[in-house]
Protein backbone atom coordinates (compact mmCIF):
# COMPACT_ATOMS: atom_id res chain seq x y z
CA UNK A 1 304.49 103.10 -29.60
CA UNK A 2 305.07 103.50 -33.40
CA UNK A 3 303.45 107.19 -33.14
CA UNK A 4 305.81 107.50 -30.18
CA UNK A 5 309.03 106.33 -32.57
CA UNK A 6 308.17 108.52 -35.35
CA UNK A 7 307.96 111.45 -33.58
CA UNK A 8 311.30 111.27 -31.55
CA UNK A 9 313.01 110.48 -34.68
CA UNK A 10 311.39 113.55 -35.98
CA UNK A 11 312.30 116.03 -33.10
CA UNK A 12 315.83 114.29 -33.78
CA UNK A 13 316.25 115.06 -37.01
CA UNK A 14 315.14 118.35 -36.32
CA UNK A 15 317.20 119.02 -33.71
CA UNK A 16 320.43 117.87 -35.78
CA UNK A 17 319.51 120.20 -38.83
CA UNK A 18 318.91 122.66 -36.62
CA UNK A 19 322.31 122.54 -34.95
CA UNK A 20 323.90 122.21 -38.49
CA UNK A 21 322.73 125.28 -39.76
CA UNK A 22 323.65 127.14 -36.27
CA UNK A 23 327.18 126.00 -36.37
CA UNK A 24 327.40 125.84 -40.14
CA UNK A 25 326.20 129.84 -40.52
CA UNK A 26 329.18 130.97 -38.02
CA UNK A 27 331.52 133.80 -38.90
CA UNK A 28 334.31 135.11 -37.70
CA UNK A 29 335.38 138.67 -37.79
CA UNK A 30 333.30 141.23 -39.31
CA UNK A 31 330.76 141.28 -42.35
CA UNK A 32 331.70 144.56 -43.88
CA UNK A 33 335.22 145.94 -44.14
CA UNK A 34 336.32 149.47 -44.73
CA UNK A 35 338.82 151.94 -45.97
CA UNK A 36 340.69 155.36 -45.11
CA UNK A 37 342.20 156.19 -48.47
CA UNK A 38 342.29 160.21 -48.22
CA UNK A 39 345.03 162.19 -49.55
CA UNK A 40 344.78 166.05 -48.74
CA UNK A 41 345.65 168.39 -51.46
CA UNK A 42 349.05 169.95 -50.89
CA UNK A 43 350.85 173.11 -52.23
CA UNK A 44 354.09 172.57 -53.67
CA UNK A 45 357.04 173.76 -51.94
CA UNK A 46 361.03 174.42 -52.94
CA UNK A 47 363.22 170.84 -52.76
CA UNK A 48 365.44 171.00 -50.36
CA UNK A 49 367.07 167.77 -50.99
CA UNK A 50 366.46 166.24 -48.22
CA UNK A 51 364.90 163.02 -47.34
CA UNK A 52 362.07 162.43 -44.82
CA UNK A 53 361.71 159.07 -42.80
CA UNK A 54 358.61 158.06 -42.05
CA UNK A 55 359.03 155.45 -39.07
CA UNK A 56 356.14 152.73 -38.84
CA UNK A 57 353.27 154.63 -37.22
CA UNK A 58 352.36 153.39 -33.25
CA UNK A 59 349.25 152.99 -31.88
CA UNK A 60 347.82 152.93 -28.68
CA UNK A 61 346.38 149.10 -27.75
CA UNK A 62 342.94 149.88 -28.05
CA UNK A 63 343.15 150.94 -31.25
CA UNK A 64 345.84 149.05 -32.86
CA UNK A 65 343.64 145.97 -34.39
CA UNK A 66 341.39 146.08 -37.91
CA UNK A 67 338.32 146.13 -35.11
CA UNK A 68 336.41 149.71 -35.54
CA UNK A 69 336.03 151.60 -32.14
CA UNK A 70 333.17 153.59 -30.35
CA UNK A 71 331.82 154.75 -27.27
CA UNK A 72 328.32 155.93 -26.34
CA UNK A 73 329.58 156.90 -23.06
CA UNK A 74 332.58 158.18 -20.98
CA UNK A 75 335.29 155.87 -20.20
CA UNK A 76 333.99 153.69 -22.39
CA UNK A 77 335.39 151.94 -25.62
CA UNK A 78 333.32 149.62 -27.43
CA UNK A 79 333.92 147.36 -30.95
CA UNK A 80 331.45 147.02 -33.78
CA UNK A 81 331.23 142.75 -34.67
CA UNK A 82 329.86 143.18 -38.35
CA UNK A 83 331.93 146.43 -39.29
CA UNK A 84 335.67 146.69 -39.05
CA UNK A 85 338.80 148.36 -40.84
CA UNK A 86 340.39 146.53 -43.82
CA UNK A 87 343.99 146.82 -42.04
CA UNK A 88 344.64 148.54 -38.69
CA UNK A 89 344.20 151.88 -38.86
CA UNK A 90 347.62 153.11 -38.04
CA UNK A 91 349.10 151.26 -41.65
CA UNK A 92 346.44 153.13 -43.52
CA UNK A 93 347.69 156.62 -42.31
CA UNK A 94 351.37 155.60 -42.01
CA UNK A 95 350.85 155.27 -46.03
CA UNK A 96 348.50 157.89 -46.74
CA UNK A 97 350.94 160.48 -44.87
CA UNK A 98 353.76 159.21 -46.55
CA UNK A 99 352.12 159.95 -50.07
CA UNK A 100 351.11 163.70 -48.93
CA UNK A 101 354.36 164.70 -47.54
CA UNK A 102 355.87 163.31 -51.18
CA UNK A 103 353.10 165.02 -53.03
CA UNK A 104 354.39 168.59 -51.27
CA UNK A 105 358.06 168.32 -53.47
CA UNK A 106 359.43 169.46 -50.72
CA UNK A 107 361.59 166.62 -49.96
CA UNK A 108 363.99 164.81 -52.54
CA UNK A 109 362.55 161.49 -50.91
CA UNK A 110 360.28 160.70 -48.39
CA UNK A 111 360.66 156.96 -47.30
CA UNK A 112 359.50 154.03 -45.36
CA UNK A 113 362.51 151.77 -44.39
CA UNK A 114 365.73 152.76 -42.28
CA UNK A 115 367.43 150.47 -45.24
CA UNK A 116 369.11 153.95 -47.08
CA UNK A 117 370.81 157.54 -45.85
CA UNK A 118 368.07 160.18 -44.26
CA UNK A 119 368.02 163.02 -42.69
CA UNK A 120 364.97 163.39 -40.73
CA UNK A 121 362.47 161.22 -38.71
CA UNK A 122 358.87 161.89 -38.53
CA UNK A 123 357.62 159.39 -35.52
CA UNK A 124 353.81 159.77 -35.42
CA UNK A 125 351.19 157.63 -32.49
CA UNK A 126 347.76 156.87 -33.33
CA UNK A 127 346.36 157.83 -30.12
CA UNK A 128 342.47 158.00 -30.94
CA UNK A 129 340.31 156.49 -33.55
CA UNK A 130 336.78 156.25 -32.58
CA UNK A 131 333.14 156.91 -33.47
CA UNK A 132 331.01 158.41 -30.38
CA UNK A 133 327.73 158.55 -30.23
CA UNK A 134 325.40 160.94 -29.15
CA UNK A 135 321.43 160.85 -28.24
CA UNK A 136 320.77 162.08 -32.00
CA UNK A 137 324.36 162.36 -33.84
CA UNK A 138 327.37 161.40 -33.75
CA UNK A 139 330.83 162.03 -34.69
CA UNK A 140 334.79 161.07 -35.03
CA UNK A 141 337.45 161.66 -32.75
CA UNK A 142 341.17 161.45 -34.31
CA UNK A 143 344.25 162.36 -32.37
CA UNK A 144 348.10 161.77 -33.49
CA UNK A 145 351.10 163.16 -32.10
CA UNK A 146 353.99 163.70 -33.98
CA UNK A 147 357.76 164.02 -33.32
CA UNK A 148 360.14 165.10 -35.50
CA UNK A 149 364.00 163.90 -35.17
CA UNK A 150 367.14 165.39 -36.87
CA UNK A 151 368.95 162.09 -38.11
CA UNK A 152 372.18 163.59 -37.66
CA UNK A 153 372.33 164.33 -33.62
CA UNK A 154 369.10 162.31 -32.67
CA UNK A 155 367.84 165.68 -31.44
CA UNK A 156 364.47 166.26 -31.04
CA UNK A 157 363.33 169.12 -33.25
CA UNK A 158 359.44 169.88 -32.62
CA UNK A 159 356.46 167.74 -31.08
CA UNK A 160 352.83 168.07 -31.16
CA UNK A 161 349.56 166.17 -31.09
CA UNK A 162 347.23 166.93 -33.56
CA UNK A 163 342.84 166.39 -32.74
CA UNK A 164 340.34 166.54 -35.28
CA UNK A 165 336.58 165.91 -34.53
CA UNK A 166 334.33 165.58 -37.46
CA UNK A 167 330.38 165.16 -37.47
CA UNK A 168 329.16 161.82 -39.67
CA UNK A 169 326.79 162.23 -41.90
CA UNK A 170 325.29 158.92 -40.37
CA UNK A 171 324.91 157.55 -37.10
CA UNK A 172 326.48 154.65 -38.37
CA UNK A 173 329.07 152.64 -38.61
CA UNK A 174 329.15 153.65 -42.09
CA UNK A 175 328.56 157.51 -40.91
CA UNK A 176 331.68 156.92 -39.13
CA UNK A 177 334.20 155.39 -42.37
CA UNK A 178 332.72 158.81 -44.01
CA UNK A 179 333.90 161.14 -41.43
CA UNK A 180 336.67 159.49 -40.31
CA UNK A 181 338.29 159.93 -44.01
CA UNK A 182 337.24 163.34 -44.07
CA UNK A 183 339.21 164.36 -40.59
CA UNK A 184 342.36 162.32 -41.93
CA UNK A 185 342.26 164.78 -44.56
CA UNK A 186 342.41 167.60 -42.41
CA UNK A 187 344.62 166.17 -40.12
CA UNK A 188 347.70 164.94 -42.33
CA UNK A 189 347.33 168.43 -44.27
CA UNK A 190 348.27 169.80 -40.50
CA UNK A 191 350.87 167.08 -39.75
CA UNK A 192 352.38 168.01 -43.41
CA UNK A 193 352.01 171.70 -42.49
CA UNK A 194 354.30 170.75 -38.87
CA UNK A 195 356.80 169.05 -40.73
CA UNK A 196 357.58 171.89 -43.73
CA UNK A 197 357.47 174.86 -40.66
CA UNK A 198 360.63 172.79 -39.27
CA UNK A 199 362.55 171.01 -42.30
């Protein structure tokens, strides 16, 4: 009976350490957290004076969260759980296009908030940020459209979308961070390209 005793108080106190450390070790959101901090090089160009509005940058649903995207097959979207973006994806290239188009000259400012006088809108949609994999490789997919307004009339001066796929290094999450900065370089050079061919 003692024997008996000791042992249930044993597979007790197991059990409740157990279930301390499983509750206890829980984490929410992901284990490693990433960055897209590319800015293209850019050519300087004539100032024309004007100034450039960058509106906040949209995002389609599935991609509008810090969560990092990718599909191993079609029609599919999955999310890594120990690998995500530091900040959705959309503020991190709302701020890195911002910097480029500045970095060109071309404009006397090129600004953030509707708060002052401008005289053009660039709108811009995230409309794909995600890793897919293939049997052996893999590679990122980025798409963005972009609209640009004339402030004066409202009109609607030029729109395009704008698709870069870039082969990772890794097929990794990790694989993915790397090539995803390297296509937002290409890709905000081309968006910077749209907007001087029209202002």
């Amino acid at each position: 009976m003692v024997t008996f005793m000791r042992m249930s108080f044993v597979f007790t106190l197991i059990m409740f350490l157990c279930s301390c450390s499983i509750f206890s070790g829980v984490k929410t959101g992901p284990t490693k957290t990433y960055v897209i901090n590319t800015v293209p090089s850019v050519s300087k160009k004539i100032n024309t004076g004007k100034t450039l509005l960058v509106s906040t940058m949209d995002a389609e649903p599935v991609y509008n969260s810090s969560q990092m995207a990718y599909t191993e097959h079609p029609y599919q979207i999955a999310y890594f759980s120990k690998n995500g973006w530091a900040v959705p994806p959309a503020q991190m290239l709302q701020t890195l296009l911002q910097q480029t188009l500045q970095n060109t000259h071309h404009f006397h400012a090129v600004i953030s908030s509707s708060g002052q006088h401008y005289d053009y809108v660039l709108n811009t949609q995230l409309i794909e940020l995600k890793q897919v994999f293939f049997q052996c490789t893999s590679e990122i997919h980025l798409k963005i459209r972009a609209q640009l307004v004339d402030a004066s009339d409202l009109r609607v001066i030029a729109t395009k979308e704008f698709f870069v796929i870039e082969s990772a290094p890794q097929r990794n999450p990790y694989g993915g961070v790397i090539a995803a900065n390297k296509a937002t370089g290409i890709i905000l050079r081309e968006i910077t390209q749209f907007c001087l061919r029209h202002i």
